[in-house]
C-alpha atoms as a PDB file:
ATOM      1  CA  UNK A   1     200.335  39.815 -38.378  1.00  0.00           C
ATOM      2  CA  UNK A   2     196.964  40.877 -38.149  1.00  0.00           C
ATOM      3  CA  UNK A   3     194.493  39.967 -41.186  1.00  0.00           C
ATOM      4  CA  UNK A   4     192.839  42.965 -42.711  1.00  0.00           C
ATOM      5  CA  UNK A   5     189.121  41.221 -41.859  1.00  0.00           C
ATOM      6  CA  UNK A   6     190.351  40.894 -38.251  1.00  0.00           C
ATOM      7  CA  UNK A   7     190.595  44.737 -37.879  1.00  0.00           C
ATOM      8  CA  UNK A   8     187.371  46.387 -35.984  1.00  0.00           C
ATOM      9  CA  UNK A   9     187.789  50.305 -37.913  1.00  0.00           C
ATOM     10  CA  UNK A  10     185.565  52.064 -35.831  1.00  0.00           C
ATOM     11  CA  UNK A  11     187.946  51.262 -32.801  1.00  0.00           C
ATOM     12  CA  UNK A  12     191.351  52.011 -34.796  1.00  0.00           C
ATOM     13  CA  UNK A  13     189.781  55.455 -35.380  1.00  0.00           C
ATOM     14  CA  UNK A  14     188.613  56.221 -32.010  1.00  0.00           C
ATOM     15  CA  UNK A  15     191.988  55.393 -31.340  1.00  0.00           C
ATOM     16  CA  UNK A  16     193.986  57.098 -33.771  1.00  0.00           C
ATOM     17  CA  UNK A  17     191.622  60.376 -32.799  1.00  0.00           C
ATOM     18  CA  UNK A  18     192.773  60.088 -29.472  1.00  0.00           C
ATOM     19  CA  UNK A  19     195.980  60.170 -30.277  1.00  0.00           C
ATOM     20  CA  UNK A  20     195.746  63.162 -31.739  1.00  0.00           C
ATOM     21  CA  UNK A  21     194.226  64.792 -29.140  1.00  0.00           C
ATOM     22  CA  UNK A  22     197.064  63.603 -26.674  1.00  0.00           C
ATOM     23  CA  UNK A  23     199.835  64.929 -29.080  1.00  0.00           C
ATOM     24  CA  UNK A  24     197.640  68.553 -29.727  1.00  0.00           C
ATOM     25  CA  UNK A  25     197.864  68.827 -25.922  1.00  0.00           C
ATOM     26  CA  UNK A  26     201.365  68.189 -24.964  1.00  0.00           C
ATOM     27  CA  UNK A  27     202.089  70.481 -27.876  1.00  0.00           C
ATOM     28  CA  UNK A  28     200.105  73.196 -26.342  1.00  0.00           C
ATOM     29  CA  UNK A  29     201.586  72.646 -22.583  1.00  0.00           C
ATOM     30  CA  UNK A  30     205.327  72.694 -24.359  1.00  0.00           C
ATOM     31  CA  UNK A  31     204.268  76.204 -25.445  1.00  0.00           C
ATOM     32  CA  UNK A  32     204.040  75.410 -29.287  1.00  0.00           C
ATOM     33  CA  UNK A  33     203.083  78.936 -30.931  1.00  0.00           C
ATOM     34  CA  UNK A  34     202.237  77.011 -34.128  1.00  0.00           C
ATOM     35  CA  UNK A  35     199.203  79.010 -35.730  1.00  0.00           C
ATOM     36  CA  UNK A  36     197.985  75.641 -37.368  1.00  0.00           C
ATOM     37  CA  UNK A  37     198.003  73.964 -33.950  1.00  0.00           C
ATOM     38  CA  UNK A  38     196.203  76.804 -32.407  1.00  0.00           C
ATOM     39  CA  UNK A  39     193.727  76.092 -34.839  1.00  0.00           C
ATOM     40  CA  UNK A  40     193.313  73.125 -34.371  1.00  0.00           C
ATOM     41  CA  UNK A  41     193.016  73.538 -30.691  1.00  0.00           C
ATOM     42  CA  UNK A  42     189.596  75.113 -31.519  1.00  0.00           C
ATOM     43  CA  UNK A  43     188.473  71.877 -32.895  1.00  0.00           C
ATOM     44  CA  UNK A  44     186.191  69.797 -29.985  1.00  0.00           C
ATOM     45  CA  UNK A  45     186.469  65.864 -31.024  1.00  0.00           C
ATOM     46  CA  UNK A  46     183.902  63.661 -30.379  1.00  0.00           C
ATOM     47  CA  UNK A  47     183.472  60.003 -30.556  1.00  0.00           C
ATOM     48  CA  UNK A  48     180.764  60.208 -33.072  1.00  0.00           C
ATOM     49  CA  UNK A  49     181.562  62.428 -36.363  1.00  0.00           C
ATOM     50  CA  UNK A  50     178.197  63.887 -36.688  1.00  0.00           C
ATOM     51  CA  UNK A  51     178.578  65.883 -33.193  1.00  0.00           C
ATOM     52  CA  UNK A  52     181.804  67.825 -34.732  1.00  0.00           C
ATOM     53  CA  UNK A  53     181.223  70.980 -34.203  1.00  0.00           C
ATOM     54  CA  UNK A  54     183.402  74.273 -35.900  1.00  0.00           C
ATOM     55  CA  UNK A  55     184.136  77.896 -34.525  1.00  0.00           C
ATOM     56  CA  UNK A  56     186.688  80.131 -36.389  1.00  0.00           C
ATOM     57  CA  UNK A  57     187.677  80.722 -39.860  1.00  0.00           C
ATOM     58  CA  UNK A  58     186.365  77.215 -41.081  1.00  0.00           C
ATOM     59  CA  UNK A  59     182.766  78.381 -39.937  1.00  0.00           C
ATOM     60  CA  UNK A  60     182.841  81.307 -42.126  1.00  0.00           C
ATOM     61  CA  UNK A  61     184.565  79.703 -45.127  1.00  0.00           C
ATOM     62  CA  UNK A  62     181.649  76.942 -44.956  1.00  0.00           C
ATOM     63  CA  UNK A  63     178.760  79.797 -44.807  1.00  0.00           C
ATOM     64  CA  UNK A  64     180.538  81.569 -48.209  1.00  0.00           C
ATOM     65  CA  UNK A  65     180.867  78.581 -49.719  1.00  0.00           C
ATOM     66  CA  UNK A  66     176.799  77.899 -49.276  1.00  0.00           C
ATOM     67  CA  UNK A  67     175.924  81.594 -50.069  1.00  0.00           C
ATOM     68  CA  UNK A  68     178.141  80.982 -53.251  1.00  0.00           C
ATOM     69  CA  UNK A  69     176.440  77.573 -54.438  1.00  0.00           C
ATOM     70  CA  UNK A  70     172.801  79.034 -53.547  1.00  0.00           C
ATOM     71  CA  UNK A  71     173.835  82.084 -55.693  1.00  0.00           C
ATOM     72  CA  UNK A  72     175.012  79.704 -58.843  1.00  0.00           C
ATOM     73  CA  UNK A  73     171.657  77.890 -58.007  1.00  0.00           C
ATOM     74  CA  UNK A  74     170.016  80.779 -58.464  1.00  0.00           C
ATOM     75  CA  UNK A  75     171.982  81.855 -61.460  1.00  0.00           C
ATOM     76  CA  UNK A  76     171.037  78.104 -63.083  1.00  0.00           C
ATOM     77  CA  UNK A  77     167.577  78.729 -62.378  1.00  0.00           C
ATOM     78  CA  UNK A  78     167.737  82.132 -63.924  1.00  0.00           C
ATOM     79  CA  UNK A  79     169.107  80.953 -67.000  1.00  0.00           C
ATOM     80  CA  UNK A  80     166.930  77.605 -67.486  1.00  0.00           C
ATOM     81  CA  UNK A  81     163.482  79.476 -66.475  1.00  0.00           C
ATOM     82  CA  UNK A  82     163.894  82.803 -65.933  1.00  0.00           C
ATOM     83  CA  UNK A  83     163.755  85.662 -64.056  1.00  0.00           C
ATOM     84  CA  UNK A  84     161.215  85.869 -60.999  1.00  0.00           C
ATOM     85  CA  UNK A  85     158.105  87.758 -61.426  1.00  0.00           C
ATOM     86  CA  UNK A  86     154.691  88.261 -59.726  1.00  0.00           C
ATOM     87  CA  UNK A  87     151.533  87.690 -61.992  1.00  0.00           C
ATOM     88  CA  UNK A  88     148.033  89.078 -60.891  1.00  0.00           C
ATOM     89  CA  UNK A  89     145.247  86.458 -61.664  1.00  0.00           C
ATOM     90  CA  UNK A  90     141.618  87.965 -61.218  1.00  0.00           C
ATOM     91  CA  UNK A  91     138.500  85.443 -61.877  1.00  0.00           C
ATOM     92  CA  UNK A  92     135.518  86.149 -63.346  1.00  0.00           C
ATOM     93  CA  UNK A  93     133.804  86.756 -59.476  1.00  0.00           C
ATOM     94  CA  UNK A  94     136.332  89.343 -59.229  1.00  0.00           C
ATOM     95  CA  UNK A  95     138.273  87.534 -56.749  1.00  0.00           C
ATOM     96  CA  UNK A  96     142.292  88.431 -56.928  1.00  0.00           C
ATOM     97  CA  UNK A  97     145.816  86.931 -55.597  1.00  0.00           C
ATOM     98  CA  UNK A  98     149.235  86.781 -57.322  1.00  0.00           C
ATOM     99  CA  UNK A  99     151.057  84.389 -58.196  1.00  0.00           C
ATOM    100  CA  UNK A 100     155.223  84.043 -58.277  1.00  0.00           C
ATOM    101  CA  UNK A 101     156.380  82.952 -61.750  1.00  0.00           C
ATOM    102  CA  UNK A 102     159.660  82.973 -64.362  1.00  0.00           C
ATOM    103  CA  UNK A 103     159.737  84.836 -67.428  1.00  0.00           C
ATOM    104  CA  UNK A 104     161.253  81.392 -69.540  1.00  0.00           C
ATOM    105  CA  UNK A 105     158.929  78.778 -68.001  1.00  0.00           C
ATOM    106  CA  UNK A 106     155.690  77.935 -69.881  1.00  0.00           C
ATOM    107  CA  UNK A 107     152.259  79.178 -68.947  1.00  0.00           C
ATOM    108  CA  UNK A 108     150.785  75.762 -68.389  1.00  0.00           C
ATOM    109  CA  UNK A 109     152.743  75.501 -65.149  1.00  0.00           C
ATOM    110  CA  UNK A 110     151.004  78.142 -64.012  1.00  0.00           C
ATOM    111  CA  UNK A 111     147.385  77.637 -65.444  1.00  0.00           C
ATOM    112  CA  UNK A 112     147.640  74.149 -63.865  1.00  0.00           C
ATOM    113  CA  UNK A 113     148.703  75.716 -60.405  1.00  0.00           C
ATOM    114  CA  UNK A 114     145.856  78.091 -60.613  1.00  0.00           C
ATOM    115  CA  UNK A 115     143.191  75.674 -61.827  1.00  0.00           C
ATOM    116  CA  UNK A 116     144.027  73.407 -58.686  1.00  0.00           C
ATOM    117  CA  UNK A 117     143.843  76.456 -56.089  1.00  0.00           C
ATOM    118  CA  UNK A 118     140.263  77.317 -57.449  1.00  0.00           C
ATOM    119  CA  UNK A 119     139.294  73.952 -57.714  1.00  0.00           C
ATOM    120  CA  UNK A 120     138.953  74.460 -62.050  1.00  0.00           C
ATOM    121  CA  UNK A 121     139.335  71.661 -64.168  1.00  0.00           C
ATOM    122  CA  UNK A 122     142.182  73.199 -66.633  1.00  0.00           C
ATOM    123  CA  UNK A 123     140.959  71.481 -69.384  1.00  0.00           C
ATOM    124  CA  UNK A 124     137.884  73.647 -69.467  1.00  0.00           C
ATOM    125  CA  UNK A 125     139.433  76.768 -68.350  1.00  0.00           C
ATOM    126  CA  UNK A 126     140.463  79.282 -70.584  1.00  0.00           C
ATOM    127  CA  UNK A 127     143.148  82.141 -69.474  1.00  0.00           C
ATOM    128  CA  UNK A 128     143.241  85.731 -70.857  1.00  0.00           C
ATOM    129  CA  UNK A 129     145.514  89.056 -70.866  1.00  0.00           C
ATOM    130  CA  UNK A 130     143.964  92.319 -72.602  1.00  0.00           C
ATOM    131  CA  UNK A 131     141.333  90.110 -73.828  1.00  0.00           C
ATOM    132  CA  UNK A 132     143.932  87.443 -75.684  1.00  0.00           C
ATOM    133  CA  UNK A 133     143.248  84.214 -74.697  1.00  0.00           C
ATOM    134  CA  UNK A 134     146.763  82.452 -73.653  1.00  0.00           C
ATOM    135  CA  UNK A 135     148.259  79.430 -74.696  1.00  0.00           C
ATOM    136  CA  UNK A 136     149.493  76.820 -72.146  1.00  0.00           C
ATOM    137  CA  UNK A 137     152.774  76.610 -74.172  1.00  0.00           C
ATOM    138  CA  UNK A 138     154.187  80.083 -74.634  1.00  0.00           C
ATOM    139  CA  UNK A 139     155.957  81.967 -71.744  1.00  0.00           C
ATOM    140  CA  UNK A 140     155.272  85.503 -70.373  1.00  0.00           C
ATOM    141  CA  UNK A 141     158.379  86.745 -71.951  1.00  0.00           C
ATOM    142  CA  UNK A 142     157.626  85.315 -75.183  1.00  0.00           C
ATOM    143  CA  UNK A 143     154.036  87.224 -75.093  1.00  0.00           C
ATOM    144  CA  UNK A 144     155.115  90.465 -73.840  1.00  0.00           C
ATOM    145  CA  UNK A 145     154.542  89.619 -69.969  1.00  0.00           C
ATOM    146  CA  UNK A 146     155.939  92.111 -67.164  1.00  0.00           C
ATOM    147  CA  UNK A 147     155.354  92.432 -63.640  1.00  0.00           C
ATOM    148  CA  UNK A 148     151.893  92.546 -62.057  1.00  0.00           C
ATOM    149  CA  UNK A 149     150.466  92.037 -65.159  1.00  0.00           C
ATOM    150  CA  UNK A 150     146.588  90.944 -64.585  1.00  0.00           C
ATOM    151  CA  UNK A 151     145.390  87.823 -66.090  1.00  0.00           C
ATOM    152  CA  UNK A 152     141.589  86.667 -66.188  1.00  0.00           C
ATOM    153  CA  UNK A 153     140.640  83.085 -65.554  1.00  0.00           C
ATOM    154  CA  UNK A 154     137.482  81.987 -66.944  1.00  0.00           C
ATOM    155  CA  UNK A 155     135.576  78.592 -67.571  1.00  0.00           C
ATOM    156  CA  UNK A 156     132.691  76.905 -66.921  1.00  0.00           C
ATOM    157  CA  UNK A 157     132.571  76.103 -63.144  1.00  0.00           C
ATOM    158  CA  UNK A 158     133.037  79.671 -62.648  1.00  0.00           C
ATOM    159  CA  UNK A 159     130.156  80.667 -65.272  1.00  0.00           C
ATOM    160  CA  UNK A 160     128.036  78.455 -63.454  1.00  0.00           C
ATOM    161  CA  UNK A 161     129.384  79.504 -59.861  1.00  0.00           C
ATOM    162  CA  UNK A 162     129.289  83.405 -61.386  1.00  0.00           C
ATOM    163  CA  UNK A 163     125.221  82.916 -62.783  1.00  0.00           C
ATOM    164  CA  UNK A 164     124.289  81.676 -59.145  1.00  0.00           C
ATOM    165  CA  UNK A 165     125.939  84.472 -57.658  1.00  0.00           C
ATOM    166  CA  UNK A 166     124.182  86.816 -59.676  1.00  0.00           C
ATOM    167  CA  UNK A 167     121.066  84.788 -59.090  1.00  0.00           C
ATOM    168  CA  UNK A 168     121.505  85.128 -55.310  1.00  0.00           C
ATOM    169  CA  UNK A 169     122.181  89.098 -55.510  1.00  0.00           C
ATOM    170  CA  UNK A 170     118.724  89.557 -57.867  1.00  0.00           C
ATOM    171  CA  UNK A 171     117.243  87.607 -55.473  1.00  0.00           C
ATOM    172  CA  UNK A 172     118.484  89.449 -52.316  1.00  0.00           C
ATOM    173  CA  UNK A 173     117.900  92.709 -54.234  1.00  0.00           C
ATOM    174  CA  UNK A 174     114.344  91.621 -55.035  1.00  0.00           C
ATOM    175  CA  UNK A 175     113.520  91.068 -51.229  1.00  0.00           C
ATOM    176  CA  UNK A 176     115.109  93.976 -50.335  1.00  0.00           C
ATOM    177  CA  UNK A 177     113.245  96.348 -53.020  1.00  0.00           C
ATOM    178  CA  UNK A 178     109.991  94.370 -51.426  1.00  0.00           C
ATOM    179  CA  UNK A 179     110.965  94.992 -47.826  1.00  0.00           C
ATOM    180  CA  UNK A 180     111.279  98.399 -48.777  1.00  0.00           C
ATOM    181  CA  UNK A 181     107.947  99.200 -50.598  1.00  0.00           C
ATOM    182  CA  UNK A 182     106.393  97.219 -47.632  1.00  0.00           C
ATOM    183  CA  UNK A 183     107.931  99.726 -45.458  1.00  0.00           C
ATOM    184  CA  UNK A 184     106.831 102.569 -46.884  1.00  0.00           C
ATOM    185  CA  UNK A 185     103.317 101.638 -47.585  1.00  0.00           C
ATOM    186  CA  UNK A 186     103.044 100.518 -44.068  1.00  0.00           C
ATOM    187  CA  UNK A 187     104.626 104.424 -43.201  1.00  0.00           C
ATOM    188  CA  UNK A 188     102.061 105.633 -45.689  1.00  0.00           C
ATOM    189  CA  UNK A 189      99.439 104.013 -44.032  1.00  0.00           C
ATOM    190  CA  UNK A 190     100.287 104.964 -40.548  1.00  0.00           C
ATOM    191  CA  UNK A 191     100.657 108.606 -41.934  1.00  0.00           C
ATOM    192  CA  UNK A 192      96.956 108.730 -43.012  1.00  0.00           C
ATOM    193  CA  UNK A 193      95.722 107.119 -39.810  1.00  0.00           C
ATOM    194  CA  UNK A 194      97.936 109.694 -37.813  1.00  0.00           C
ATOM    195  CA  UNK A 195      96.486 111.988 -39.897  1.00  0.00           C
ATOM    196  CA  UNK A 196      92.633 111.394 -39.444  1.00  0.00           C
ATOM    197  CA  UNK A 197      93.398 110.744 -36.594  1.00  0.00           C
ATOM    198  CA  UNK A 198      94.324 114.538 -35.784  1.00  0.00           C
ATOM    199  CA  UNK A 199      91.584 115.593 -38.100  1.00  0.00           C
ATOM    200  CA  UNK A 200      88.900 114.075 -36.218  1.00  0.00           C
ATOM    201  CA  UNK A 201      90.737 114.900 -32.697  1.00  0.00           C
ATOM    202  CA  UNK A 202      90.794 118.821 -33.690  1.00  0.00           C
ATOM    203  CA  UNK A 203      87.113 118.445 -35.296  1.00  0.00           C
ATOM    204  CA  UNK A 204      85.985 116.867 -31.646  1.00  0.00           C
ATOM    205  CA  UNK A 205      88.095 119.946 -30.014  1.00  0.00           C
ATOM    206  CA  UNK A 206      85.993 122.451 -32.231  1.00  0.00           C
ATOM    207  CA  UNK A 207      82.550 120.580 -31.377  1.00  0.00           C
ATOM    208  CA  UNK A 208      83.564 120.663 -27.812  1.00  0.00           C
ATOM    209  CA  UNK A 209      84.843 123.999 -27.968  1.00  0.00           C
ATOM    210  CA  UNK A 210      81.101 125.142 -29.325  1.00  0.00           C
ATOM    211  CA  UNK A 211      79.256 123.327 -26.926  1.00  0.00           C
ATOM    212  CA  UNK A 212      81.404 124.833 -24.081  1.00  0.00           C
ATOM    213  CA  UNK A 213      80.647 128.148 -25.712  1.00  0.00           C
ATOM    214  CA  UNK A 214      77.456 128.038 -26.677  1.00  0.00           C
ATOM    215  CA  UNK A 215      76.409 126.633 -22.966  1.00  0.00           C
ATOM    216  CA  UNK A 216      78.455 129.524 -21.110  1.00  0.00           C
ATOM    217  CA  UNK A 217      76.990 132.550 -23.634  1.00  0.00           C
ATOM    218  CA  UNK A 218      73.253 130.611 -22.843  1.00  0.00           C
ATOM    219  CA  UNK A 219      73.943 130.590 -19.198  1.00  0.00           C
ATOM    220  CA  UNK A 220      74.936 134.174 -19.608  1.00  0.00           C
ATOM    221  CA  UNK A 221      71.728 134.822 -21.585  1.00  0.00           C
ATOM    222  CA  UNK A 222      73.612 135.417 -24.802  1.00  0.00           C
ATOM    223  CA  UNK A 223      73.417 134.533 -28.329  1.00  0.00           C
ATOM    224  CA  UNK A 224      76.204 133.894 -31.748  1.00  0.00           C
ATOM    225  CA  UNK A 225      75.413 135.826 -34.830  1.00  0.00           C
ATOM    226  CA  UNK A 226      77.266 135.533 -37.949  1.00  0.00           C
ATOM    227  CA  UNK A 227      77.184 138.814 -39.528  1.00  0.00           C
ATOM    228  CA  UNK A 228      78.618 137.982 -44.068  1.00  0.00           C
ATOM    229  CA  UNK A 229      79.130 141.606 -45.885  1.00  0.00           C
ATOM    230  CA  UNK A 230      79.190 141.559 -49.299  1.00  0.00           C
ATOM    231  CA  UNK A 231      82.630 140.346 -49.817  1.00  0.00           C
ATOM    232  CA  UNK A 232      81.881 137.462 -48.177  1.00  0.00           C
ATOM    233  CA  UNK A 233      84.144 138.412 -44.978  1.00  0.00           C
ATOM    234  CA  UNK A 234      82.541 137.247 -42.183  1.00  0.00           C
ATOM    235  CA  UNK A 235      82.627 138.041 -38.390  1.00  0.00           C
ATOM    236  CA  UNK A 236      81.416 135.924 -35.682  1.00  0.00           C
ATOM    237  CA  UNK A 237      79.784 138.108 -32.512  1.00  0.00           C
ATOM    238  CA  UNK A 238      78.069 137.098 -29.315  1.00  0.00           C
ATOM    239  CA  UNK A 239      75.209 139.489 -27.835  1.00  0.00           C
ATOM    240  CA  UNK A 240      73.001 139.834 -24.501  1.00  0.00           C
ATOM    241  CA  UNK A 241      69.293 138.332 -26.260  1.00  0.00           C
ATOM    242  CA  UNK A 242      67.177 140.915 -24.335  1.00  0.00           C
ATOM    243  CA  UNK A 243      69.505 143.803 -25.714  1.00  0.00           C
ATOM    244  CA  UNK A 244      68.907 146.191 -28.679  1.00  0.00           C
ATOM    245  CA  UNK A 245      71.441 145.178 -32.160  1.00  0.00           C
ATOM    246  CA  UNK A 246      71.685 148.912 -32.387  1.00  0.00           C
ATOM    247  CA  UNK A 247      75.208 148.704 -30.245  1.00  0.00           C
ATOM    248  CA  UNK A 248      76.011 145.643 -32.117  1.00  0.00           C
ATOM    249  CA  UNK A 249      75.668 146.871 -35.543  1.00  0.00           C
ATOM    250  CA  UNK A 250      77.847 149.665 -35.301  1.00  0.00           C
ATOM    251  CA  UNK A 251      80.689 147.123 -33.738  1.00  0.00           C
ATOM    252  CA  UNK A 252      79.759 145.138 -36.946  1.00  0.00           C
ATOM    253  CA  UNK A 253      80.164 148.641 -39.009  1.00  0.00           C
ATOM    254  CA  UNK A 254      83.254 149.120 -37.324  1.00  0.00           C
ATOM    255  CA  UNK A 255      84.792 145.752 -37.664  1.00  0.00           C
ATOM    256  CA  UNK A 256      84.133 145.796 -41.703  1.00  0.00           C
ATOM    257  CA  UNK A 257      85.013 149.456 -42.262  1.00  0.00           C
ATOM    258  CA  UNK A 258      81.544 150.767 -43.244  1.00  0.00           C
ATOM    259  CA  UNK A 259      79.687 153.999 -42.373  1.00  0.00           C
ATOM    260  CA  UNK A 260      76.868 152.854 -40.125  1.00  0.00           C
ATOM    261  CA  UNK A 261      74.468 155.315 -41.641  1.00  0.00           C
ATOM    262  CA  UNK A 262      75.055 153.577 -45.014  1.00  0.00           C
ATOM    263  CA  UNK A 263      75.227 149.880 -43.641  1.00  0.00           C
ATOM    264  CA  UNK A 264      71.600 148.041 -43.772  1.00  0.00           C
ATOM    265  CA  UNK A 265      70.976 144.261 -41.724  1.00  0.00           C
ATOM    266  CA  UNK A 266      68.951 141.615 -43.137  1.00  0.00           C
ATOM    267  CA  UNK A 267      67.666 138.532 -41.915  1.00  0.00           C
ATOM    268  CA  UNK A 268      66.546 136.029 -44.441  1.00  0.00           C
ATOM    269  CA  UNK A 269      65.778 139.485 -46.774  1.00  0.00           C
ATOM    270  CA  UNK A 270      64.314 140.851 -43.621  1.00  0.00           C
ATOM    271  CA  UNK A 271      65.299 143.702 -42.505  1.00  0.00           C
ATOM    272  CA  UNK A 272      66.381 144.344 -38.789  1.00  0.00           C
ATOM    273  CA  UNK A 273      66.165 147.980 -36.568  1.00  0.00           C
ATOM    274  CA  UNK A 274      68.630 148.975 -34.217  1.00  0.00           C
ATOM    275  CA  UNK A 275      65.969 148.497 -31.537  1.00  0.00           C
ATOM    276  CA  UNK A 276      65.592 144.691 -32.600  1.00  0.00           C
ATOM    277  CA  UNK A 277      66.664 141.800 -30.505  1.00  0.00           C
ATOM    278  CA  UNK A 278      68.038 138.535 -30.656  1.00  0.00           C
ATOM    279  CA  UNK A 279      65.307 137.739 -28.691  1.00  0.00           C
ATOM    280  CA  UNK A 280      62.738 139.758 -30.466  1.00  0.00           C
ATOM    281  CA  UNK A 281      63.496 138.070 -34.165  1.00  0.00           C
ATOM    282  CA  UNK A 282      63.572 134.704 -32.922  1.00  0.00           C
ATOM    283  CA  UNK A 283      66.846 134.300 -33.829  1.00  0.00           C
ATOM    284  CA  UNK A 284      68.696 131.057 -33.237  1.00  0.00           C
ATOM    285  CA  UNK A 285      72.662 130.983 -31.936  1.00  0.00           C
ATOM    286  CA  UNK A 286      74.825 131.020 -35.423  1.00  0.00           C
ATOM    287  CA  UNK A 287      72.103 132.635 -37.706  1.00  0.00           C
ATOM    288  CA  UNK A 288      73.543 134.562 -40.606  1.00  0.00           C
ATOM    289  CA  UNK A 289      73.002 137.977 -40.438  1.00  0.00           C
ATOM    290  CA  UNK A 290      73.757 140.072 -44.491  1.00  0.00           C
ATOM    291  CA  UNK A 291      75.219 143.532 -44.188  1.00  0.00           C
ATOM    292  CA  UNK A 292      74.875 145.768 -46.956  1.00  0.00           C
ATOM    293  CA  UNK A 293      75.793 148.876 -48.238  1.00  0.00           C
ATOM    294  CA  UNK A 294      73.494 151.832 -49.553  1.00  0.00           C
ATOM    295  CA  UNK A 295      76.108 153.431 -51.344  1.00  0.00           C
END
């Protein structure tokens, strides 16, 4: 007789497992048609226990029986704190994110949670829905809470974190109004310049212009005579000096609408034949010459 603390179990049941496997065999090669034998055919032994692996109806039995126990866990859960719902919480900076939470479980679960994802401490933050602030120990079904709901979280750090914000956007909007007046005084500015600068190009154009003229009608032996009526209309003519103003004055006539045996020429309250001359009055190149009317 062996004595019970003599006996090495591990071995016996390698043993005894062997066994087994040496009667499942010959049963098979006899031609057993046993359905429970068949079964157990499926069955690949191993020396350890933890390398058992199952195929066949066992498998799926196993996987109900989990989806069964993680449904009653879920049930449980359901009943103790709750059915699932998503809260909205929105901080004072307008920043957003929601937040999965049960209808039975008290809100200072979730006020803690949210307090250590901003970085709050919870004892001076302060939670609100509609503008009611919340207490830590009611639950969203208690208070009327449904799905997506938004609740504001407020305190001091984000006061404080909110007041520099705003700080840094009057600031920024400051510099930008300043960049921007800067801009267009310094458009303003180039605007005038551009624009003198064109003034005094087209006055230099004229100047030129006259001196060009005036040197070609004085190499031609010609002079300018502004000729004012009395409407103050004024025409601007060029004439041979040696010639007689009778031919001019009736251009003049002509050129104003007047009957020339009705239109009289003075010079300075002079007044000037048709058989003066430029040349013969002395007269300089843009002289003003009056014409006036007898009627």
């Amino acid at each position: 007789k062996l004595h019970p603390d003599s006996i090495h179990y591990p071995c016996c049941a390698a043993i005894m497992m062997r066994c087994a496997v040496c009667l499942l065999l010959a049963g098979v090669v006899h031609g057993l048609d046993d359905d429970g034998c068949l079964a157990q055919a499926s069955l690949r032994v191993h020396d350890s226990p933890q390398q058992q692996e199952y195929s066949g109806p066992f498998a799926a039995q196993e996987a109900e029986a989990e989806d069964a126990q993680r449904q009653r866990e879920r049930e449980l859960k359901d009943a103790k704190y709750g059915e699932q719902m998503t809260l909205l919480m929105r901080d004072v900076l307008g920043r957003e994110f929601g937040i999965q939470f049960r209808r039975s479980t008290p809100l200072r679960i979730l006020m803690g949670s949210v307090c250590k994802r901003l970085g709050l401490e919870q004892s001076q933050a302060f939670f609100t829905h509609n503008g009611t602030q919340l207490n830590g120990d009611e639950t969203p079904e208690a208070i009327g809470l449904v799905d997506q709901d938004i609740i504001v979280v407020d305190g001091k750090a984000l006061q404080e974190e909110k007041a520099a914000q705003d700080k840094r956007e009057r600031k920024a909007a400051l510099a930008a109004q300043a960049k921007a007046e800067r801009e267009a005084e310094e458009a303003e500015m180039m605007a005038k310049k551009e624009k003198k600068r064109m003034r005094v190009a087209k006055e230099a154009a004229k100047v030129q212009a006259q001196q060009k003229r005036q040197h070609m009608l004085k190499t031609r032996g010609e002079g300018t005579l502004r000729f004012v009526n009395e409407q103050g209309e004024e025409i601007q003519m060029s004439y041979k000096r040696e010639n007689w103003l009778s031919g001019l004055m009736s251009l003049v006539c002509k050129r104003f609408g007047m009957d020339p045996a009705q239109a009289r020429f003075y010079h300075k309250d002079a007044a000037i034949g048709p058989h003066d001359s430029i040349r013969s009055l002395g007269l300089s190149d843009d002289e003003v010459i009056d014409v006036k009317s007898t009627k």
